[in-house]
Protein backbone atom coordinates (compact mmCIF):
# COMPACT_ATOMS: atom_id res chain seq x y z
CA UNK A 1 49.77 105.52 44.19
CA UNK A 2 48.51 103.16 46.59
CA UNK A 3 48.01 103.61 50.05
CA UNK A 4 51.08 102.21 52.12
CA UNK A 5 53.59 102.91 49.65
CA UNK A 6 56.91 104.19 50.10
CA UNK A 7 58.42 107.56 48.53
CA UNK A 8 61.61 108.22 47.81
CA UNK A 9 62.46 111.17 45.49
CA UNK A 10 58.69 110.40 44.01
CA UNK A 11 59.71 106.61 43.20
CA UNK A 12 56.95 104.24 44.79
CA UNK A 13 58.50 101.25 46.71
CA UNK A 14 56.30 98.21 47.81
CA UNK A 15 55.55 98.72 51.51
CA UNK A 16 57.17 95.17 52.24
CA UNK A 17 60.99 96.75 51.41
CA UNK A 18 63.28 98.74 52.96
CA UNK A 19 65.86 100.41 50.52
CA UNK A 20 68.95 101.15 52.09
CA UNK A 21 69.66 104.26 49.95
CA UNK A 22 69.79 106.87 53.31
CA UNK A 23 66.71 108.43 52.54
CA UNK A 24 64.00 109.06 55.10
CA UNK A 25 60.71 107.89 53.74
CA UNK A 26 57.05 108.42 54.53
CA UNK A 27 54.34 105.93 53.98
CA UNK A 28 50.76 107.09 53.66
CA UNK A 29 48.19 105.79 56.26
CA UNK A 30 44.92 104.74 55.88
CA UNK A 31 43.47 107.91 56.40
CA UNK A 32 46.10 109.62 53.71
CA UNK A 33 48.42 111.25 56.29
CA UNK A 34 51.93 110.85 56.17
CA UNK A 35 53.86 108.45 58.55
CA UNK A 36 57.63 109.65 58.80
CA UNK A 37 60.00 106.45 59.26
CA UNK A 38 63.25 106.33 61.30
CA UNK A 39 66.35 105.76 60.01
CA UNK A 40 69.01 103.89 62.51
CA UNK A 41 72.82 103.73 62.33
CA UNK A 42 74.67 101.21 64.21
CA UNK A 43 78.10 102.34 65.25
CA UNK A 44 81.01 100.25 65.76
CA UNK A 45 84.47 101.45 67.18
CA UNK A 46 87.14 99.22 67.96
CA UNK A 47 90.79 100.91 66.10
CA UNK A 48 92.50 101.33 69.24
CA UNK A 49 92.54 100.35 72.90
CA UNK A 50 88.84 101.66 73.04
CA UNK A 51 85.64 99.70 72.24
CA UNK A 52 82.49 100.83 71.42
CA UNK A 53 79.25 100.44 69.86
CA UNK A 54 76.47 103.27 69.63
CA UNK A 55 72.76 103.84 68.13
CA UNK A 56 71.85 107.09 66.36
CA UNK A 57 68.25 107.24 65.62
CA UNK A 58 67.30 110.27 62.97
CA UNK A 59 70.22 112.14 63.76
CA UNK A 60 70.27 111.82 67.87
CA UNK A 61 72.45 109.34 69.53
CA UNK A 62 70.18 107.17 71.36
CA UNK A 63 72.66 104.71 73.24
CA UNK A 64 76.87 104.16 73.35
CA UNK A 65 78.46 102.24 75.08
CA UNK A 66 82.82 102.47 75.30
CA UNK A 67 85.16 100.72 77.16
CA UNK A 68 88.43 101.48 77.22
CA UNK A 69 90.17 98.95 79.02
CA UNK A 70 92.73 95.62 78.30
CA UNK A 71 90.24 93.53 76.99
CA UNK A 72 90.01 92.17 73.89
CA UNK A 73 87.57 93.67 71.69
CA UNK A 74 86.20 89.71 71.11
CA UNK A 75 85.21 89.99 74.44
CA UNK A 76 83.29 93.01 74.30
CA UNK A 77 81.95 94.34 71.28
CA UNK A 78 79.03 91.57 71.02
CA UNK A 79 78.27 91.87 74.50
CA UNK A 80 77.46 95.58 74.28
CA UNK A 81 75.28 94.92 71.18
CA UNK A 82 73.39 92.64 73.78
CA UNK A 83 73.26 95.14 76.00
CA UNK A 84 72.54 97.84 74.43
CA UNK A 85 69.76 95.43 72.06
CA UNK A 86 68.43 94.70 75.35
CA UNK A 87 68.01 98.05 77.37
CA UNK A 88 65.85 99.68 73.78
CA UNK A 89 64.15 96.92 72.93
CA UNK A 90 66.05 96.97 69.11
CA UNK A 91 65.06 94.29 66.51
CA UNK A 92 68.82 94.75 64.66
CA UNK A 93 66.56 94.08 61.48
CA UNK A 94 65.22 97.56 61.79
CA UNK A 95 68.61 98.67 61.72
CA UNK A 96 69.39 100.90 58.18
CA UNK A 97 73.25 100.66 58.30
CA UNK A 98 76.24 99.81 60.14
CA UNK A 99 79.00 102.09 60.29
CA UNK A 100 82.37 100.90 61.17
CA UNK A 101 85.64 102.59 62.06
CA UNK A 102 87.54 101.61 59.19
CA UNK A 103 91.38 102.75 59.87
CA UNK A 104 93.72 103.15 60.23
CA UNK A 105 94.03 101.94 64.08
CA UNK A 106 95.40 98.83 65.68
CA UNK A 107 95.67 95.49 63.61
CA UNK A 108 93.88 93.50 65.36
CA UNK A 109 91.02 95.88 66.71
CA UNK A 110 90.55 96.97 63.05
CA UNK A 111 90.18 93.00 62.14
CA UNK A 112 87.28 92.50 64.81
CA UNK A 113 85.93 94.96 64.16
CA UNK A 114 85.66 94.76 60.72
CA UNK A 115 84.69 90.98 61.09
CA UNK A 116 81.71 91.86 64.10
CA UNK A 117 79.97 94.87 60.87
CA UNK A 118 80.53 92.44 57.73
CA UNK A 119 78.92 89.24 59.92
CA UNK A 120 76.39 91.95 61.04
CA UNK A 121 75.93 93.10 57.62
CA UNK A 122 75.61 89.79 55.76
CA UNK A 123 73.05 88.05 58.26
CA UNK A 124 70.66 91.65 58.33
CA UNK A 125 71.45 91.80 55.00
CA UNK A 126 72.12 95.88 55.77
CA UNK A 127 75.37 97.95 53.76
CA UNK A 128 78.40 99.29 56.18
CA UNK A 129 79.23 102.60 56.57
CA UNK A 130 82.92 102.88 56.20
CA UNK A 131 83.67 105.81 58.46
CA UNK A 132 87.99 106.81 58.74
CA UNK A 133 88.82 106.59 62.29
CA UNK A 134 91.04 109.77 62.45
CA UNK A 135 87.53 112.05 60.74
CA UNK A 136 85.45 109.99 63.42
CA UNK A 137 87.92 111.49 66.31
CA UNK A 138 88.30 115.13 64.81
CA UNK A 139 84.14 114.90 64.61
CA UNK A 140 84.09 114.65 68.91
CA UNK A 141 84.98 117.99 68.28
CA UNK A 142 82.21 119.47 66.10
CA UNK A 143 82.25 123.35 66.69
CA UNK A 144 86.07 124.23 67.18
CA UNK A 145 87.22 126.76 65.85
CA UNK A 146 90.41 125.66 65.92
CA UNK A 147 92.58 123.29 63.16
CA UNK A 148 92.08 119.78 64.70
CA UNK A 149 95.16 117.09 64.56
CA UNK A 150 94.11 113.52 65.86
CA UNK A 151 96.91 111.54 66.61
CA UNK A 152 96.89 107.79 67.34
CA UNK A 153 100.06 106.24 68.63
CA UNK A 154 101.85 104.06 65.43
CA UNK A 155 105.29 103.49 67.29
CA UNK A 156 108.59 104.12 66.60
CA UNK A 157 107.87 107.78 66.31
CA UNK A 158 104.80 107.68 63.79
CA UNK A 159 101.19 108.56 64.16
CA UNK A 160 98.12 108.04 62.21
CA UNK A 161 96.61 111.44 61.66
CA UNK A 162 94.97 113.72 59.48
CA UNK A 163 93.93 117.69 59.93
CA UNK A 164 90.40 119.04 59.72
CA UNK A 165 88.34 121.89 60.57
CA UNK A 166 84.98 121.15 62.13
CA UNK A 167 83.64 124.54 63.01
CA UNK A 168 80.70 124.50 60.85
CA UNK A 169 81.21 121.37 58.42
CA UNK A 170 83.72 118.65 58.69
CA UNK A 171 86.45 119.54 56.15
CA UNK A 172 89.24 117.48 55.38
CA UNK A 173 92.21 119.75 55.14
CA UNK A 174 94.90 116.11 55.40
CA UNK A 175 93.67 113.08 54.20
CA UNK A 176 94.35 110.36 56.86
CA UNK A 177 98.16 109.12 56.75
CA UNK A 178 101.10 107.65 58.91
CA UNK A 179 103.79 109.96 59.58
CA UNK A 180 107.16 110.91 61.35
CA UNK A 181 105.76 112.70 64.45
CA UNK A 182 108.17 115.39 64.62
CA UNK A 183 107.76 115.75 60.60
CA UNK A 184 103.89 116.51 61.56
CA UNK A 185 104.96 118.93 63.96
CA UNK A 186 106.99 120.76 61.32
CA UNK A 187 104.19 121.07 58.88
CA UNK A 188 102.39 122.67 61.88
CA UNK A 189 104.64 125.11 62.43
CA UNK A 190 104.40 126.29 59.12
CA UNK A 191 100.65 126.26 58.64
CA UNK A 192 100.52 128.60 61.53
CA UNK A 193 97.60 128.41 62.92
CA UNK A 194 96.23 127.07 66.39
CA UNK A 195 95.93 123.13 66.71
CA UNK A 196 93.65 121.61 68.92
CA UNK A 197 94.68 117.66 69.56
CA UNK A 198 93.70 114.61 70.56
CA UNK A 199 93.82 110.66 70.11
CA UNK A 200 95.72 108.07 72.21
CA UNK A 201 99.05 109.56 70.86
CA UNK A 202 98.72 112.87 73.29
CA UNK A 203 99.99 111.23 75.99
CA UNK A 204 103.36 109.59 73.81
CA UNK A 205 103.66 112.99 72.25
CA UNK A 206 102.33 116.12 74.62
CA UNK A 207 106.31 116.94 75.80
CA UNK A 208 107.76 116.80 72.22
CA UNK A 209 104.43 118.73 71.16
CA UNK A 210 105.05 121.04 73.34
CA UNK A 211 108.99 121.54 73.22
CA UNK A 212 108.75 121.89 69.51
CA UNK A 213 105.56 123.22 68.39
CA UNK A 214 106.05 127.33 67.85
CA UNK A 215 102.25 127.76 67.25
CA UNK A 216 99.25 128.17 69.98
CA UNK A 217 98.05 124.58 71.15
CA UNK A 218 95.47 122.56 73.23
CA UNK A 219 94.58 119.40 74.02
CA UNK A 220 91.27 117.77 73.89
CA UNK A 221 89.42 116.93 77.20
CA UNK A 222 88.88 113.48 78.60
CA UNK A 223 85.01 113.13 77.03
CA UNK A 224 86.37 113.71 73.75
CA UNK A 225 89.68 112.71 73.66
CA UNK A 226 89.51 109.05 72.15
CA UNK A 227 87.92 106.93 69.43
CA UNK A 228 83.79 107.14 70.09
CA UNK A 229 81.35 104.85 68.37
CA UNK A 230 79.09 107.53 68.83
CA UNK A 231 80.98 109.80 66.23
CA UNK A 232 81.37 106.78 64.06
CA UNK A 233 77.08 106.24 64.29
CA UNK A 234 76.45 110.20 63.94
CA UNK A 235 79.15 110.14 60.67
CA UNK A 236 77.65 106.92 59.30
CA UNK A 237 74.44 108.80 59.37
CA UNK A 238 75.60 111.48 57.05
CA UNK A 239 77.24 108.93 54.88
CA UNK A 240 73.34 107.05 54.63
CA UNK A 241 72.15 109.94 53.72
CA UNK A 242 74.59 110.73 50.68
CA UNK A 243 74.83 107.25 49.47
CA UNK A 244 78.16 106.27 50.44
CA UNK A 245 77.50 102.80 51.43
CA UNK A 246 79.83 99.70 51.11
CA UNK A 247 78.31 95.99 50.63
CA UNK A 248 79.22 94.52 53.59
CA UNK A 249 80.85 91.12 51.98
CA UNK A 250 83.20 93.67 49.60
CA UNK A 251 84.39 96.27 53.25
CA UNK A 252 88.12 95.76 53.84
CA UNK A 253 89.88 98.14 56.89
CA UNK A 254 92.33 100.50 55.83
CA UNK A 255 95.76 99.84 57.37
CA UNK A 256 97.42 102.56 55.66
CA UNK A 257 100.59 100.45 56.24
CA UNK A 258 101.18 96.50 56.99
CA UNK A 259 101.96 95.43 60.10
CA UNK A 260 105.14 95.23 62.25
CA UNK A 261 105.60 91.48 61.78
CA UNK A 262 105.39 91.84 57.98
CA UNK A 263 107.33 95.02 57.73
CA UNK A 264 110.44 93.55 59.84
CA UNK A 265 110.10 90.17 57.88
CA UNK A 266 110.87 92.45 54.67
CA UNK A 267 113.20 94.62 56.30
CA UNK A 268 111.22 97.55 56.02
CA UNK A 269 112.69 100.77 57.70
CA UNK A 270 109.99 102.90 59.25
């Protein structure tokens, strides 16, 4: 082996590439010593009323930025890239992958967002990270103890949601769905066990929550209570690491359902 070269899982790589397999490589100096490389996630959020984009560098986040406010996320999702670009002196080319929150969420956030990663994706030439938005929003609470519900708002009675314990390991107990809120509540009930919630939907849903759920509750605090790119970045991380990488011209959002428009055009009962 030749000094410079790349290991990964004893496979030499020519110093001049950059696999994007997730793996954290060494190089060999001059000397022989081993130089440990970085590996950087890119973190986009924009599902909901919330924007954000965030940096995690070997496992620590190193920047976020959110705004949750009536903008459009056109307006502010490329701007915080500048900014945030700007403040760490990032070359996006150095970037390993860029995760996006992939859905279910708001139509239109979910399409600018997805648009802002694949453009992203295709001029770095880097793979996406295609991180659900309800596991990104359980993952604010790494530690609980408790069985965590997010809910996002859907309308007419529905949520997007999904259950998961994150005590130790993130463990999906409900793959993400849309679904009656009061039908959630029931299969609540009769699972027993404590909830903790959060997601834009607490405040639709906190008084029929808590007139009809019979089981011990809580509700998730402001800093962790709604979509973070930083738990997208810290998720797409993991993801790197296992291989679960999308090329960035085949990523397509999950909707989990079409939208209103479309549904009412077919006369589609929710």
């Amino acid at each position: 082996m030749q000094s410079g070269d790349l290991i990964t899982a004893g496979l030499p790589y020519p110093p001049q590439k950059r696999a994007n397999d997730g793996v954290i490589r060494v190089s060999l100096s001059d000397d022989g010593e081993q130089v440990r490389r970085v590996m950087r996630i890119l973190g986009i959020e924009s599902s909901s009323l919330v924007a954000g984009v965030a940096l995690v560098t070997d496992g620590i986040l190193t920047a976020e930025y959110t705004v949750n406010y009536k903008k459009t996320h056109s307006q502010t999702l490329l701007p915080m890239l500048d900014e945030i670009g700007r403040l760490l002196e990032l070359d996006l080319h150095t970037v390993d992958g860029i995760a996006v929150s992939a859905g279910p969420g708001s139509f239109t956030g979910l399409r600018i967002g997805s648009a802002t990663a694949k453009g992203l994706g295709l001029a770095l030439k880097k793979p996406l990270l295609a991180v659900p938005t309800v596991e990104a929003l359980a993952y604010n609470l790494w530690g609980a103890s408790s069985l965590v519900c997010p809910i996002m708002d859907a309308r007419r009675n529905q949520v997007y949601t999904g259950l998961y314990y994150v005590e130790e390991e993130l463990l999906v107990e409900k793959e993400p769905c849309a679904m009656d809120m009061h039908a959630l509540i029931g299969e609540l009930n009769a699972r027993g066990e404590r909830v903790l919630f959060l997601g834009d939907g607490v405040p639709v849903y906190e008084p029929v929550i808590r007139r009809e759920l019979t089981v011990p509750c809580a509700f998730a605090p402001a800093q962790s209570s709604r979509q973070r790119a930083a738990s997208v970045a810290a998720l797409g991380y993991l993801y790197m690491k296992r291989g679960e990488m999308v090329d960035a011209a085949e990523f397509k959002p999950e909707y989990l359902r079409k939208p209103q428009a479309e549904r009412e055009r077919e006369g589609i009962e929710l």
